[in-house]
C-alpha atoms as a PDB file:
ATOM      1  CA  UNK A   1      -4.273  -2.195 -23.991  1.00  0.00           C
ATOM      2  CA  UNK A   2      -6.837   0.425 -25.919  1.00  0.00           C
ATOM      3  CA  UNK A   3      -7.288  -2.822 -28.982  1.00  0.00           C
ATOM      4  CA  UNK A   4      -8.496  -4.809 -26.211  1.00  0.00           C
ATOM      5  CA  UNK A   5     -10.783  -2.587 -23.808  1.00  0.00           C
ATOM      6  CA  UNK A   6     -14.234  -3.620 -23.107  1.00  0.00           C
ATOM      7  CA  UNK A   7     -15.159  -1.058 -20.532  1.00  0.00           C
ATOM      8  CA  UNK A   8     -15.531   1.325 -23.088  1.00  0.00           C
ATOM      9  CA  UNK A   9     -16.622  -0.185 -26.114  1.00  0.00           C
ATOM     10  CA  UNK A  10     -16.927   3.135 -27.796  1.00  0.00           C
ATOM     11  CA  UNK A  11     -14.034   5.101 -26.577  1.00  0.00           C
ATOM     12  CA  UNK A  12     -10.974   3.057 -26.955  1.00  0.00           C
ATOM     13  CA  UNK A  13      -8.909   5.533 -25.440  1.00  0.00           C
ATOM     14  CA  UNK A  14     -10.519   6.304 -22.220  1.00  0.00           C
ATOM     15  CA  UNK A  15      -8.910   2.754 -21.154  1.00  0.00           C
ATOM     16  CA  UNK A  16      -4.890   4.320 -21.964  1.00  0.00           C
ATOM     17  CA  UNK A  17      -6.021   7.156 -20.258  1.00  0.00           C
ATOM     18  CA  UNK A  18      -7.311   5.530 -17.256  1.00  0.00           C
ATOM     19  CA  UNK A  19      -4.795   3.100 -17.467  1.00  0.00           C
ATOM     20  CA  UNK A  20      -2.073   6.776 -17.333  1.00  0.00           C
ATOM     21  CA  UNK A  21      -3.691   8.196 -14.681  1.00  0.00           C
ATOM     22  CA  UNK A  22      -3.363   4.900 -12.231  1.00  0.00           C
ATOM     23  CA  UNK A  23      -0.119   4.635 -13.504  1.00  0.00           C
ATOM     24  CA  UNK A  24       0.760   8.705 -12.567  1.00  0.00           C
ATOM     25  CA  UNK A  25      -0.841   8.347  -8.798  1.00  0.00           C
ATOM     26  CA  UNK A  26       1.181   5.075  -8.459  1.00  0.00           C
ATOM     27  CA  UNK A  27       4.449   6.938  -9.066  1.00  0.00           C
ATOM     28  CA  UNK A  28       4.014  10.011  -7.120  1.00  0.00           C
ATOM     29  CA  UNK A  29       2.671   7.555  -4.251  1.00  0.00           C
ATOM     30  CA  UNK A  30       5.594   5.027  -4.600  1.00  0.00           C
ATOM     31  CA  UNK A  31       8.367   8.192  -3.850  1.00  0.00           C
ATOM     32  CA  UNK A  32       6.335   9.645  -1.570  1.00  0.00           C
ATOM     33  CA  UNK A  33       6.772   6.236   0.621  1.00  0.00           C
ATOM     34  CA  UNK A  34      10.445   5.939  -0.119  1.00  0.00           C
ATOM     35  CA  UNK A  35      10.151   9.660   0.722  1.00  0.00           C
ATOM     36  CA  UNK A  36       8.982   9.037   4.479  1.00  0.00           C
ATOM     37  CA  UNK A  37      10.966   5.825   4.725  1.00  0.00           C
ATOM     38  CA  UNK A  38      13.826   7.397   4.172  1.00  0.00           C
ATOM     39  CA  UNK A  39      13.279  10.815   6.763  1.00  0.00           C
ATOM     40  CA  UNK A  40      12.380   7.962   9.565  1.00  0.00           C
ATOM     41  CA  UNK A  41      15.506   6.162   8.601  1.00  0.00           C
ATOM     42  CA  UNK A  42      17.830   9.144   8.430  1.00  0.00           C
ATOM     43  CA  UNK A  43      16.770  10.822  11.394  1.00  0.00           C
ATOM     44  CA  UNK A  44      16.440   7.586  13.547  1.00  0.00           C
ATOM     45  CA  UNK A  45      12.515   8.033  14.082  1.00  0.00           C
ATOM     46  CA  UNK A  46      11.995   4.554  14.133  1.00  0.00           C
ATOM     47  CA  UNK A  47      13.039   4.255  17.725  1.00  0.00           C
ATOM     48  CA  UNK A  48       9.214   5.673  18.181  1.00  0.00           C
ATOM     49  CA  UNK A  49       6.612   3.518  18.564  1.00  0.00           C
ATOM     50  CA  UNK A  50       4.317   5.500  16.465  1.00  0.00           C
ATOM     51  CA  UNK A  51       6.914   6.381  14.028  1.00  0.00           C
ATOM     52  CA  UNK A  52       7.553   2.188  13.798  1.00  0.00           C
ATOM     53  CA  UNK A  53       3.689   2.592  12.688  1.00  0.00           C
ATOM     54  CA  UNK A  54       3.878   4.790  10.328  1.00  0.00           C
ATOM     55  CA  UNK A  55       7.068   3.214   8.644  1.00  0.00           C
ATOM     56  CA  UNK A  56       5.188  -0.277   8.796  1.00  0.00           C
ATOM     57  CA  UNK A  57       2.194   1.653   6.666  1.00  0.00           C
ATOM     58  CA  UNK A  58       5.238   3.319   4.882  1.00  0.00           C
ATOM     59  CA  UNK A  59       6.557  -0.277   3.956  1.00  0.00           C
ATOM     60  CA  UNK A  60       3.041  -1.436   2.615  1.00  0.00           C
ATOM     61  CA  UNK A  61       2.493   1.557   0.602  1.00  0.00           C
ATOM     62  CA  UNK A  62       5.619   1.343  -0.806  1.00  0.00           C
ATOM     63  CA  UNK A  63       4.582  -2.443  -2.035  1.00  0.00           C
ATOM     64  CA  UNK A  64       0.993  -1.666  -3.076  1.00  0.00           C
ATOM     65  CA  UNK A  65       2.705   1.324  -5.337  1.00  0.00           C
ATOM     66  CA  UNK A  66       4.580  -1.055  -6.786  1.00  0.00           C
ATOM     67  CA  UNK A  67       1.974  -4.016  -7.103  1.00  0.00           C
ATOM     68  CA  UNK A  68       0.274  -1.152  -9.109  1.00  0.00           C
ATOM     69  CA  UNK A  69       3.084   0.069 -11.408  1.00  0.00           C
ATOM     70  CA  UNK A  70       3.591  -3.565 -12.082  1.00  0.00           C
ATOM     71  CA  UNK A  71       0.083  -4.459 -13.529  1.00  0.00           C
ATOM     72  CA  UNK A  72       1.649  -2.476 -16.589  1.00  0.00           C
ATOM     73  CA  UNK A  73       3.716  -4.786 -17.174  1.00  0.00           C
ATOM     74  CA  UNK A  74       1.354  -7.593 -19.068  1.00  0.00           C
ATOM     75  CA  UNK A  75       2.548 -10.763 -18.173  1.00  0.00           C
ATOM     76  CA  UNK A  76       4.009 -13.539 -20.275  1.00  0.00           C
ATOM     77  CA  UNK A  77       2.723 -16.758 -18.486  1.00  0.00           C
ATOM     78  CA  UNK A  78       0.010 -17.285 -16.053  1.00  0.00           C
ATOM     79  CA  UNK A  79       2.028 -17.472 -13.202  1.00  0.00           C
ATOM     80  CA  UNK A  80       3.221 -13.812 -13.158  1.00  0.00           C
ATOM     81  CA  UNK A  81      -0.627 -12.676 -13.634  1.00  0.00           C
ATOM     82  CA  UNK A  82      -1.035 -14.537 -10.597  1.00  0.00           C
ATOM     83  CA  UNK A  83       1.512 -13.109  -8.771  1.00  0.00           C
ATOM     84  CA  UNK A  84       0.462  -9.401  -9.634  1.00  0.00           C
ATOM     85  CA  UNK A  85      -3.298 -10.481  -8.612  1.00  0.00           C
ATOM     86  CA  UNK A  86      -1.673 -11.632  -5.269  1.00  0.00           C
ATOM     87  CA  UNK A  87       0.318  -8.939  -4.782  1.00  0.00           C
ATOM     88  CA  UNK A  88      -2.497  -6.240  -5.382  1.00  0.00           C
ATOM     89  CA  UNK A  89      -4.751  -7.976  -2.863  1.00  0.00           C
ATOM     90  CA  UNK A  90      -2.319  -8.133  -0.320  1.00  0.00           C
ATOM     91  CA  UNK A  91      -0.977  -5.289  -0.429  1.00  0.00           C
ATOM     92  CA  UNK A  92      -3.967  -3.165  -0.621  1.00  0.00           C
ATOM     93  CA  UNK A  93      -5.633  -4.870   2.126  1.00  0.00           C
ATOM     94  CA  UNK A  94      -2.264  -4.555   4.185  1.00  0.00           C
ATOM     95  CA  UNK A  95      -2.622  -0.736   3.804  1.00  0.00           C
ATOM     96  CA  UNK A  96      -6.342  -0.866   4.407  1.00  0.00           C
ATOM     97  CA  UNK A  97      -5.268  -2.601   7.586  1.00  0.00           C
ATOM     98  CA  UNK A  98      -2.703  -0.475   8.457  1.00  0.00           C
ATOM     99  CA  UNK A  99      -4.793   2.297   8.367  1.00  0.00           C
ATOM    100  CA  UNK A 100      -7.252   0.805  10.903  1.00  0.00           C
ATOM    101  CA  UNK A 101      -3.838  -0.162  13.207  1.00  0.00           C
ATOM    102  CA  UNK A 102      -3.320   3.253  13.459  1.00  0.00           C
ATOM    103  CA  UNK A 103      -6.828   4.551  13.880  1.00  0.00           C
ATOM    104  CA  UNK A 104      -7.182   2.225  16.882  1.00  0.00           C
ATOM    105  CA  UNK A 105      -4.253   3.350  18.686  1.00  0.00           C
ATOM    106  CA  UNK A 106      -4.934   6.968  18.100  1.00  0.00           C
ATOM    107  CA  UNK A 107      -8.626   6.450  19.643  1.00  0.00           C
ATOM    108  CA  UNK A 108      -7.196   4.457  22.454  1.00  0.00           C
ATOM    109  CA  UNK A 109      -3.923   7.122  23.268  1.00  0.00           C
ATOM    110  CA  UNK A 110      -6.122  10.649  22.125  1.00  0.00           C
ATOM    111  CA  UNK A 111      -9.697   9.611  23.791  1.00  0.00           C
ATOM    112  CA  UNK A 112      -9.127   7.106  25.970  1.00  0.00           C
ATOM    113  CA  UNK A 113      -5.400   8.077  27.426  1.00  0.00           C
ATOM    114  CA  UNK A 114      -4.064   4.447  27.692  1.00  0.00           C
ATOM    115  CA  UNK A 115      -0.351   3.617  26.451  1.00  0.00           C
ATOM    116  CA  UNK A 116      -0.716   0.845  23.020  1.00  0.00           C
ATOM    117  CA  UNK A 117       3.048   0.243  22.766  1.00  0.00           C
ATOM    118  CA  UNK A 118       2.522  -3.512  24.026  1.00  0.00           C
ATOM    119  CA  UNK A 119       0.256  -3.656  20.932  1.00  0.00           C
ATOM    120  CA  UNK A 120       2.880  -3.393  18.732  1.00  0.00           C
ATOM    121  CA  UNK A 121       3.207  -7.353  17.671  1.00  0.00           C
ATOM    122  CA  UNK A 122      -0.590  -7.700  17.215  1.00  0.00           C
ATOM    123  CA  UNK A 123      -0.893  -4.410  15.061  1.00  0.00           C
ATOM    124  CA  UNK A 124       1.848  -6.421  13.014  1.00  0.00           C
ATOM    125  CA  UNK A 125       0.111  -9.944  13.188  1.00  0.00           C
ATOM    126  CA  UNK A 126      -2.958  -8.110  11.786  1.00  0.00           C
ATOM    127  CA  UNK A 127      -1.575  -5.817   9.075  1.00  0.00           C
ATOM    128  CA  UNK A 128       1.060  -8.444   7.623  1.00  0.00           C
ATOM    129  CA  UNK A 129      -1.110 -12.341   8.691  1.00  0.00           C
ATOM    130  CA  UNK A 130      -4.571 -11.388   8.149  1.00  0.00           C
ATOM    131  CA  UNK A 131      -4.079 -10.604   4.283  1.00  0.00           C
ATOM    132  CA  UNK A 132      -2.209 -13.319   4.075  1.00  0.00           C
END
């Protein structure tokens, strides 16, 4: 990876560094997700609407952990760069989306005092179709 780094032409090593550090927040994100996923699981949380939506941006931080640990794997054929490219854009926009899922419900049950549970199925046609 350093042999091949143009970002910095003079510093080889920043890229391995860089290339560590994304590789460190990746991990402690990745079993921090199977941290929560498995408290919602054990506990039986998930029979909560808005424990369903944090599990669902659980799920999809889980996946864009990975997607990231596995762009250190360089890949044989072009197929499996593909993939990884995919995988990265989907999943980060899924999180990304996520995020705004919950935001919305938050401002609509905290501000404006309505109930979003029949929102459910869009907040998951949203997160999951509109990356896709």
């Amino acid at each position: 990876m350093a042999g091949n780094c143009t970002l910095f032409t003079e510093n080889q090593h920043y890229c391995k560094v860089i290339s560590n550090v994304k590789l460190t927040v990746a991990s402690f994100s990745l079993i921090a997700s199977l941290f929560i996923i498995f408290v919602i699981w054990l506990f039986r949380k998930y029979k909560y609407f808005v424990q369903r939506l944090i599990l669902a941006l659980s799920v999809a931080a889980f996946l864009d952990s990975l997607s990231y640990l596995l762009t250190g794997v360089p890949p044989d054929d072009s197929s499996l760069c593909d993939f990884q490219a995919w995988l990265l854009s989907f999943m980060g926009f899924s999180v990304l989306l996520w995020v705004c899922c919950i935001t919305f419900n938050l401002y609509w049950n905290a501000i404006k005092g309505v109930k979003t549970d029949q929102f459910e199925k869009y907040y998951h046609l949203v997160s999951w179709g509109v990356p896709l």
